[in-house]
N, C-alpha and C. Protein backbone atom coordinates (compact mmCIF):
# COMPACT_ATOMS: atom_id res chain seq x y z
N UNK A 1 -13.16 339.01 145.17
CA UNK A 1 -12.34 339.11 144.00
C UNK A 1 -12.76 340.35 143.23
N UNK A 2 -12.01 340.85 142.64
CA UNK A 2 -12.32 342.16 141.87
C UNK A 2 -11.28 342.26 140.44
N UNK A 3 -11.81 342.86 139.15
CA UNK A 3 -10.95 342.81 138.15
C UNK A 3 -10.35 344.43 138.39
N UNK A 4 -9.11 344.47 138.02
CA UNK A 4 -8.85 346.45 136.86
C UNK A 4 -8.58 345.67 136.12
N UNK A 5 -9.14 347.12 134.52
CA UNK A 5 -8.62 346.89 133.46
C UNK A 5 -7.61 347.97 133.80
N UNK A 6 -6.54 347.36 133.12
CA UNK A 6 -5.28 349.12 132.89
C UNK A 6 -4.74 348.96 132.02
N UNK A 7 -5.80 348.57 130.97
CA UNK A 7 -5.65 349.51 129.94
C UNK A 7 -4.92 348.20 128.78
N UNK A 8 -5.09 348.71 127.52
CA UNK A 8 -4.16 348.55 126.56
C UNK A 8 -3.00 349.03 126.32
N UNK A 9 -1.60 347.84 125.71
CA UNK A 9 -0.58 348.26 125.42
C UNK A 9 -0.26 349.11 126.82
N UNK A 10 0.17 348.23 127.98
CA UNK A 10 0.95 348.82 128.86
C UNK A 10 2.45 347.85 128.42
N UNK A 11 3.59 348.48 129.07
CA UNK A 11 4.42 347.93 129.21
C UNK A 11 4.61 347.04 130.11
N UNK A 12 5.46 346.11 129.97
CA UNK A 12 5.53 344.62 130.65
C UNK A 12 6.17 345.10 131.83
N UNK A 13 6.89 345.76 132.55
CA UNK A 13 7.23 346.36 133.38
C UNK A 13 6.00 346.66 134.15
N UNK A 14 5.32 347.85 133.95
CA UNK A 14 4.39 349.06 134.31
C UNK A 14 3.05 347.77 134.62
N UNK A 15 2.97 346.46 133.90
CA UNK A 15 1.96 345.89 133.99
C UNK A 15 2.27 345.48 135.59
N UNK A 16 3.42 344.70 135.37
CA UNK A 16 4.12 343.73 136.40
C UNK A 16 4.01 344.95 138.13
N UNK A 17 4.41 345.69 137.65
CA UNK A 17 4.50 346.71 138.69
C UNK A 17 2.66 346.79 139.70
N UNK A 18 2.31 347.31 138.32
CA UNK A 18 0.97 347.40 138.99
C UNK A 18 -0.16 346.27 139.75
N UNK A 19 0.59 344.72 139.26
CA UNK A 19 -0.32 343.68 139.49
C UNK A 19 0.38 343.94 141.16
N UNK A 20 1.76 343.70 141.25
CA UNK A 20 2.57 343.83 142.64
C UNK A 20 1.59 344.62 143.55
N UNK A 21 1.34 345.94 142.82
CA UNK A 21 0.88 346.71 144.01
C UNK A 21 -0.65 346.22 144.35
N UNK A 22 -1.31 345.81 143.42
CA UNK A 22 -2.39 345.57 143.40
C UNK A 22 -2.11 344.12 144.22
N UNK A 23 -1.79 343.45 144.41
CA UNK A 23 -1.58 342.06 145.00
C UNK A 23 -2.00 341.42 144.37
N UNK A 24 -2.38 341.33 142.69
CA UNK A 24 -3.18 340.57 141.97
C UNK A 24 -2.63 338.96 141.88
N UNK A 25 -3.30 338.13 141.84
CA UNK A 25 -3.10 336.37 141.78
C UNK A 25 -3.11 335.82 140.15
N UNK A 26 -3.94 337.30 139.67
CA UNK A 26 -3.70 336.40 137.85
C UNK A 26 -3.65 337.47 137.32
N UNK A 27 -2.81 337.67 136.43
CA UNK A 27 -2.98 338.66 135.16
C UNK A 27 -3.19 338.24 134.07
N UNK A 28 -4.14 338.57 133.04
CA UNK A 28 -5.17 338.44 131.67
C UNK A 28 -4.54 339.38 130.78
N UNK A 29 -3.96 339.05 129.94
CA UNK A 29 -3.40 339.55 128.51
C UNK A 29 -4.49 339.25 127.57
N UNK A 30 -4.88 339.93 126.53
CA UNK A 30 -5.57 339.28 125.24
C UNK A 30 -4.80 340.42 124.17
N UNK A 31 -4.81 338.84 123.19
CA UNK A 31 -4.55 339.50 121.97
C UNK A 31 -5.10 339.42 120.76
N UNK A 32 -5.65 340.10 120.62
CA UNK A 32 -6.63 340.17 119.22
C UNK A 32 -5.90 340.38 117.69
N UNK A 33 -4.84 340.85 117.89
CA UNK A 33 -3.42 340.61 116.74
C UNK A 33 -1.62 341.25 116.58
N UNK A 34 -1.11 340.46 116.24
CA UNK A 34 -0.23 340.27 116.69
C UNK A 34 0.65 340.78 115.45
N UNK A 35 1.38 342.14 115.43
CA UNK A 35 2.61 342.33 114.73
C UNK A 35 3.78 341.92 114.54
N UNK A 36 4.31 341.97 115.63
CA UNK A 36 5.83 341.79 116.41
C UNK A 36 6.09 340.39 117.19
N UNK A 37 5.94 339.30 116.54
CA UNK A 37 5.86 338.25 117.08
C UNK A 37 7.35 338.08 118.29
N UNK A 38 8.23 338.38 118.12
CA UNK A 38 9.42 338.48 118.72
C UNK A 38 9.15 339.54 119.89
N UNK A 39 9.20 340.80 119.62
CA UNK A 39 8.57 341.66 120.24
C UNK A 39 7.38 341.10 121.49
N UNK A 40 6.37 340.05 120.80
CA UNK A 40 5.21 339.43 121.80
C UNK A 40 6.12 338.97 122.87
N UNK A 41 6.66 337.88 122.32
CA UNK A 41 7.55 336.65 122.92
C UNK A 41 8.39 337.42 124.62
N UNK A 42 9.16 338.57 124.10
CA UNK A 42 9.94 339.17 124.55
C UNK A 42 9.46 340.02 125.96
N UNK A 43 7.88 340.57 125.53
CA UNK A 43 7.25 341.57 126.05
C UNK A 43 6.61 340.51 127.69
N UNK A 44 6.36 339.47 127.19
CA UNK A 44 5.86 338.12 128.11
C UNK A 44 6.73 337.83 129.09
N UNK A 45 7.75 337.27 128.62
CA UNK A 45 9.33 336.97 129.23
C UNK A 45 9.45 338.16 130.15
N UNK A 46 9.58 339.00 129.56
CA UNK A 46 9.98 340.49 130.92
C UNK A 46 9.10 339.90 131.95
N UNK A 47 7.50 340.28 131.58
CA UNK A 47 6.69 340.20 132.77
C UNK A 47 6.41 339.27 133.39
N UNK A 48 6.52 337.96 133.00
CA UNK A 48 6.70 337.03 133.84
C UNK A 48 7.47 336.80 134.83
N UNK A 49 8.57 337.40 134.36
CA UNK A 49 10.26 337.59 135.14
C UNK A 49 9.68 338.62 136.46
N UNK A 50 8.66 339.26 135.85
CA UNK A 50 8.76 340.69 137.08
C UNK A 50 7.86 340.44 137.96
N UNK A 51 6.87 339.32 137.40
CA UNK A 51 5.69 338.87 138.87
C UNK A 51 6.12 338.16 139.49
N UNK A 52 5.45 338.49 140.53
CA UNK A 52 5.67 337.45 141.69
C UNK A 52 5.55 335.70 141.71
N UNK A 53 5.83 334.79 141.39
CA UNK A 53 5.80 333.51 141.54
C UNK A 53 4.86 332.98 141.26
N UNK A 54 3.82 333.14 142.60
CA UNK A 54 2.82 332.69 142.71
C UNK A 54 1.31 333.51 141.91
N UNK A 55 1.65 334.18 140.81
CA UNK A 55 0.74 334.80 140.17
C UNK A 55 0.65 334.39 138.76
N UNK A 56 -0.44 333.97 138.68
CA UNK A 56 -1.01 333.14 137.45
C UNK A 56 -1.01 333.98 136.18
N UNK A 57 -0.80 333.52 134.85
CA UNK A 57 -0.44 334.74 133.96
C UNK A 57 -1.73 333.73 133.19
N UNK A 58 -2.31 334.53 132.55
CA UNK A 58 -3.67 334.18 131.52
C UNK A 58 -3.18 334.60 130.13
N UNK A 59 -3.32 334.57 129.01
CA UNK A 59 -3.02 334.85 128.28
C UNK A 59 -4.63 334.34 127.22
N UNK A 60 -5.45 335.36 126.28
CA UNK A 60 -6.18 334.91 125.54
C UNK A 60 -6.40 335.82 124.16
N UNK A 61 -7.27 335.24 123.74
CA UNK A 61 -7.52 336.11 122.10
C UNK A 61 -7.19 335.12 121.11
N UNK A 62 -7.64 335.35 119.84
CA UNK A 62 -7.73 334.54 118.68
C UNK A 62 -6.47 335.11 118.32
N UNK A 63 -5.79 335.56 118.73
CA UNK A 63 -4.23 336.15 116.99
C UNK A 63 -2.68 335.03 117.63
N UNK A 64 -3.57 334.38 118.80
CA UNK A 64 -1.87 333.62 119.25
C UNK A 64 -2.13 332.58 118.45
N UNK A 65 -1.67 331.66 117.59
CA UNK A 65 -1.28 330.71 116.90
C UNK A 65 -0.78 329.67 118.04
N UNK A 66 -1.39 328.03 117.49
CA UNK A 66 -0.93 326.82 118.43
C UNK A 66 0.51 327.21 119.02
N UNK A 67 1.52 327.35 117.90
CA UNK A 67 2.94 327.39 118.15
C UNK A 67 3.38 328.60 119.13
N UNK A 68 2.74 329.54 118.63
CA UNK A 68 3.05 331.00 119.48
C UNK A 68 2.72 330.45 121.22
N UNK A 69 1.58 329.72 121.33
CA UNK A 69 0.85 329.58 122.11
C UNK A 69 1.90 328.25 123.31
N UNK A 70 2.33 327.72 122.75
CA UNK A 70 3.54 326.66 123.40
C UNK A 70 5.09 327.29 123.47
N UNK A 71 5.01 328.57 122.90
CA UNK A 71 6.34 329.36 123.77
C UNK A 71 6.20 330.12 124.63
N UNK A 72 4.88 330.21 124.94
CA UNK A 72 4.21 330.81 126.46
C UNK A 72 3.93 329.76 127.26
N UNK A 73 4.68 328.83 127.50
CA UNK A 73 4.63 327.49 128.04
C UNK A 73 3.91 327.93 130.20
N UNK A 74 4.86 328.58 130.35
CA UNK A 74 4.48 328.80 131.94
C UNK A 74 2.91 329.75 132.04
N UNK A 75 2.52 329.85 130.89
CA UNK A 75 1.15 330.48 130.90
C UNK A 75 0.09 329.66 130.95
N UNK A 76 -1.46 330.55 131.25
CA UNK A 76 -2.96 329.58 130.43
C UNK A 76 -3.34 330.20 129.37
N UNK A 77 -3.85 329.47 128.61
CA UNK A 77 -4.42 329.91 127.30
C UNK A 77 -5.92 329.97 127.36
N UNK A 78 -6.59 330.73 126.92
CA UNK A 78 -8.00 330.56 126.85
C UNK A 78 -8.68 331.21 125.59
N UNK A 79 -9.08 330.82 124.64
CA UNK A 79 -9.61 331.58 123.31
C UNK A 79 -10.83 332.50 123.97
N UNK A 80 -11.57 332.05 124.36
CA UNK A 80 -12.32 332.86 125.35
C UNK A 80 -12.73 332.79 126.33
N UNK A 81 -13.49 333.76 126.84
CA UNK A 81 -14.23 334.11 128.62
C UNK A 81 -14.68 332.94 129.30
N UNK A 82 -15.12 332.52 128.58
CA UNK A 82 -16.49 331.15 128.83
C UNK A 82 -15.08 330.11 129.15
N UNK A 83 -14.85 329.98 128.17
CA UNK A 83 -13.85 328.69 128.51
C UNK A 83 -12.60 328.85 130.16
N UNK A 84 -12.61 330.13 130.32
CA UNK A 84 -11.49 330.39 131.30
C UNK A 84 -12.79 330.23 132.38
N UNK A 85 -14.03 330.78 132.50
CA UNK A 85 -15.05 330.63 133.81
C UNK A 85 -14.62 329.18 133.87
N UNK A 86 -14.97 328.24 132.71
CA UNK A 86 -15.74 327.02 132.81
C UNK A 86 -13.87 326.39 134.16
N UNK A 87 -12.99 327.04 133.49
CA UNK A 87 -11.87 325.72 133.50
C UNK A 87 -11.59 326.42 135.34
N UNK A 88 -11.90 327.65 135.47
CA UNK A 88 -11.88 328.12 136.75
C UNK A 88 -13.19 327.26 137.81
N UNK A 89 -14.12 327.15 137.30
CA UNK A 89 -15.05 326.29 138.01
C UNK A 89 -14.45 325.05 138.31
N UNK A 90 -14.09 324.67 137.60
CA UNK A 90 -13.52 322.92 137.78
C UNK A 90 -12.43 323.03 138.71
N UNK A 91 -11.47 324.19 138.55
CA UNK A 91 -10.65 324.41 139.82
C UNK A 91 -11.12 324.25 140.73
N UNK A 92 -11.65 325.44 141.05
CA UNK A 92 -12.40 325.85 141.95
C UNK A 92 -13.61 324.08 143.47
N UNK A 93 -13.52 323.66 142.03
CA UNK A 93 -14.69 322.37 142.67
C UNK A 93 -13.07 321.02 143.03
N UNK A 94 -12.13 321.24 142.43
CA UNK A 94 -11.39 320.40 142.66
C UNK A 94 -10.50 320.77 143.78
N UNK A 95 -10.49 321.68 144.22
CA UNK A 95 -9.67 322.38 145.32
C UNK A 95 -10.71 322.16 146.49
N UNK A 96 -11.91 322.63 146.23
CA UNK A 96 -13.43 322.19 147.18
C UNK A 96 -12.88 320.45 147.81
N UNK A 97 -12.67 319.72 146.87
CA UNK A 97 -12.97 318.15 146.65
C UNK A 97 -11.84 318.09 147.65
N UNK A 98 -10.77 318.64 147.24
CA UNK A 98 -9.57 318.43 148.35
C UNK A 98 -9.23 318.63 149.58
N UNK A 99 -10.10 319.70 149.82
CA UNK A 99 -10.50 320.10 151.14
C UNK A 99 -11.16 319.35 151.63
N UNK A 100 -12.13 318.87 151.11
CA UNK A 100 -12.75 318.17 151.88
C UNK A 100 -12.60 316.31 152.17
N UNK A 101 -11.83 316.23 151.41
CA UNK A 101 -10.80 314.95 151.33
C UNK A 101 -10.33 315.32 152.55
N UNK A 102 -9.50 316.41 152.76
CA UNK A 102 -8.12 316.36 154.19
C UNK A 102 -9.55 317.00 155.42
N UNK A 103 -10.17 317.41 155.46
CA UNK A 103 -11.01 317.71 156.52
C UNK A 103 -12.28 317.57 156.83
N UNK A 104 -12.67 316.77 156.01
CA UNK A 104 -13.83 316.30 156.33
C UNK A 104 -15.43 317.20 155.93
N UNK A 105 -16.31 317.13 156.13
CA UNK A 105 -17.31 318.01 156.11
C UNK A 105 -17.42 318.99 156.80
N UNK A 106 -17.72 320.27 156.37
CA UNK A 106 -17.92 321.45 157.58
C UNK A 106 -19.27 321.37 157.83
N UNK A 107 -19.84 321.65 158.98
CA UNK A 107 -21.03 321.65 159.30
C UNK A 107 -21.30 323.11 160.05
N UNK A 108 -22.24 324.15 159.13
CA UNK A 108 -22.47 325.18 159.92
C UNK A 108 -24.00 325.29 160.93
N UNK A 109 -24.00 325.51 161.69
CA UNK A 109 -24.53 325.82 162.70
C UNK A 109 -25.72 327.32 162.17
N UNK A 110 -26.72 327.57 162.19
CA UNK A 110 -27.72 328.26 161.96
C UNK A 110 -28.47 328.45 163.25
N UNK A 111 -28.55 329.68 164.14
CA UNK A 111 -30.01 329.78 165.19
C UNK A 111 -30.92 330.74 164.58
């Protein structure tokens, strides 16, 4: 796994574009404050529209408000870092759990 930053204030387009090329699985927005609440709303909607399906949109920072925060409904929210590791671990161990529900134990072999 590997992060880019690219940057602040890209366009929702130019973002969407670049996760494509990049083959990225999640894209991380933060917003630390918020002018253009309509403008936010709007800027989201594009790029969601422009990723691919199966690519997870993150969304964090203290300036989204509960309400702001439930018209980004197809998003995750995370106020911060810690909390997105923690809730990615629990994925991470619950996807483990499931695997190993449908297949049993792997057993590796060491000489």
């Amino acid at each position: 796994m590997r992060a880019v930053d690219l940057g602040g204030s890209l366009p929702p387009e130019s973002l969407a574009q670049a996760a494509r090329d990049l083959q990225a699985s999640v894209v991380w927005v933060t917003h630390t404050h918020v002018c253009d609440v309509e403008l936010l709303l709007t800027s989201h909607q594009v790029r969601r529209e422009k990723l691919p399906v199966e690519t997870r949109v993150i969304i964090g920072g203290g300036a989204l408000s509960p309400a702001l925060r439930q018209s980004l409904h197809w998003s995750e929210y995370f106020e911060t870092i810690s909390q997105m590791v923690q809730s990615e671990l629990n994925r991470i161990r619950a996807r483990a759990s499931e695997d190993y529900c449908r297949n049993g134990p792997s057993v590796a072999m060491h000489n």
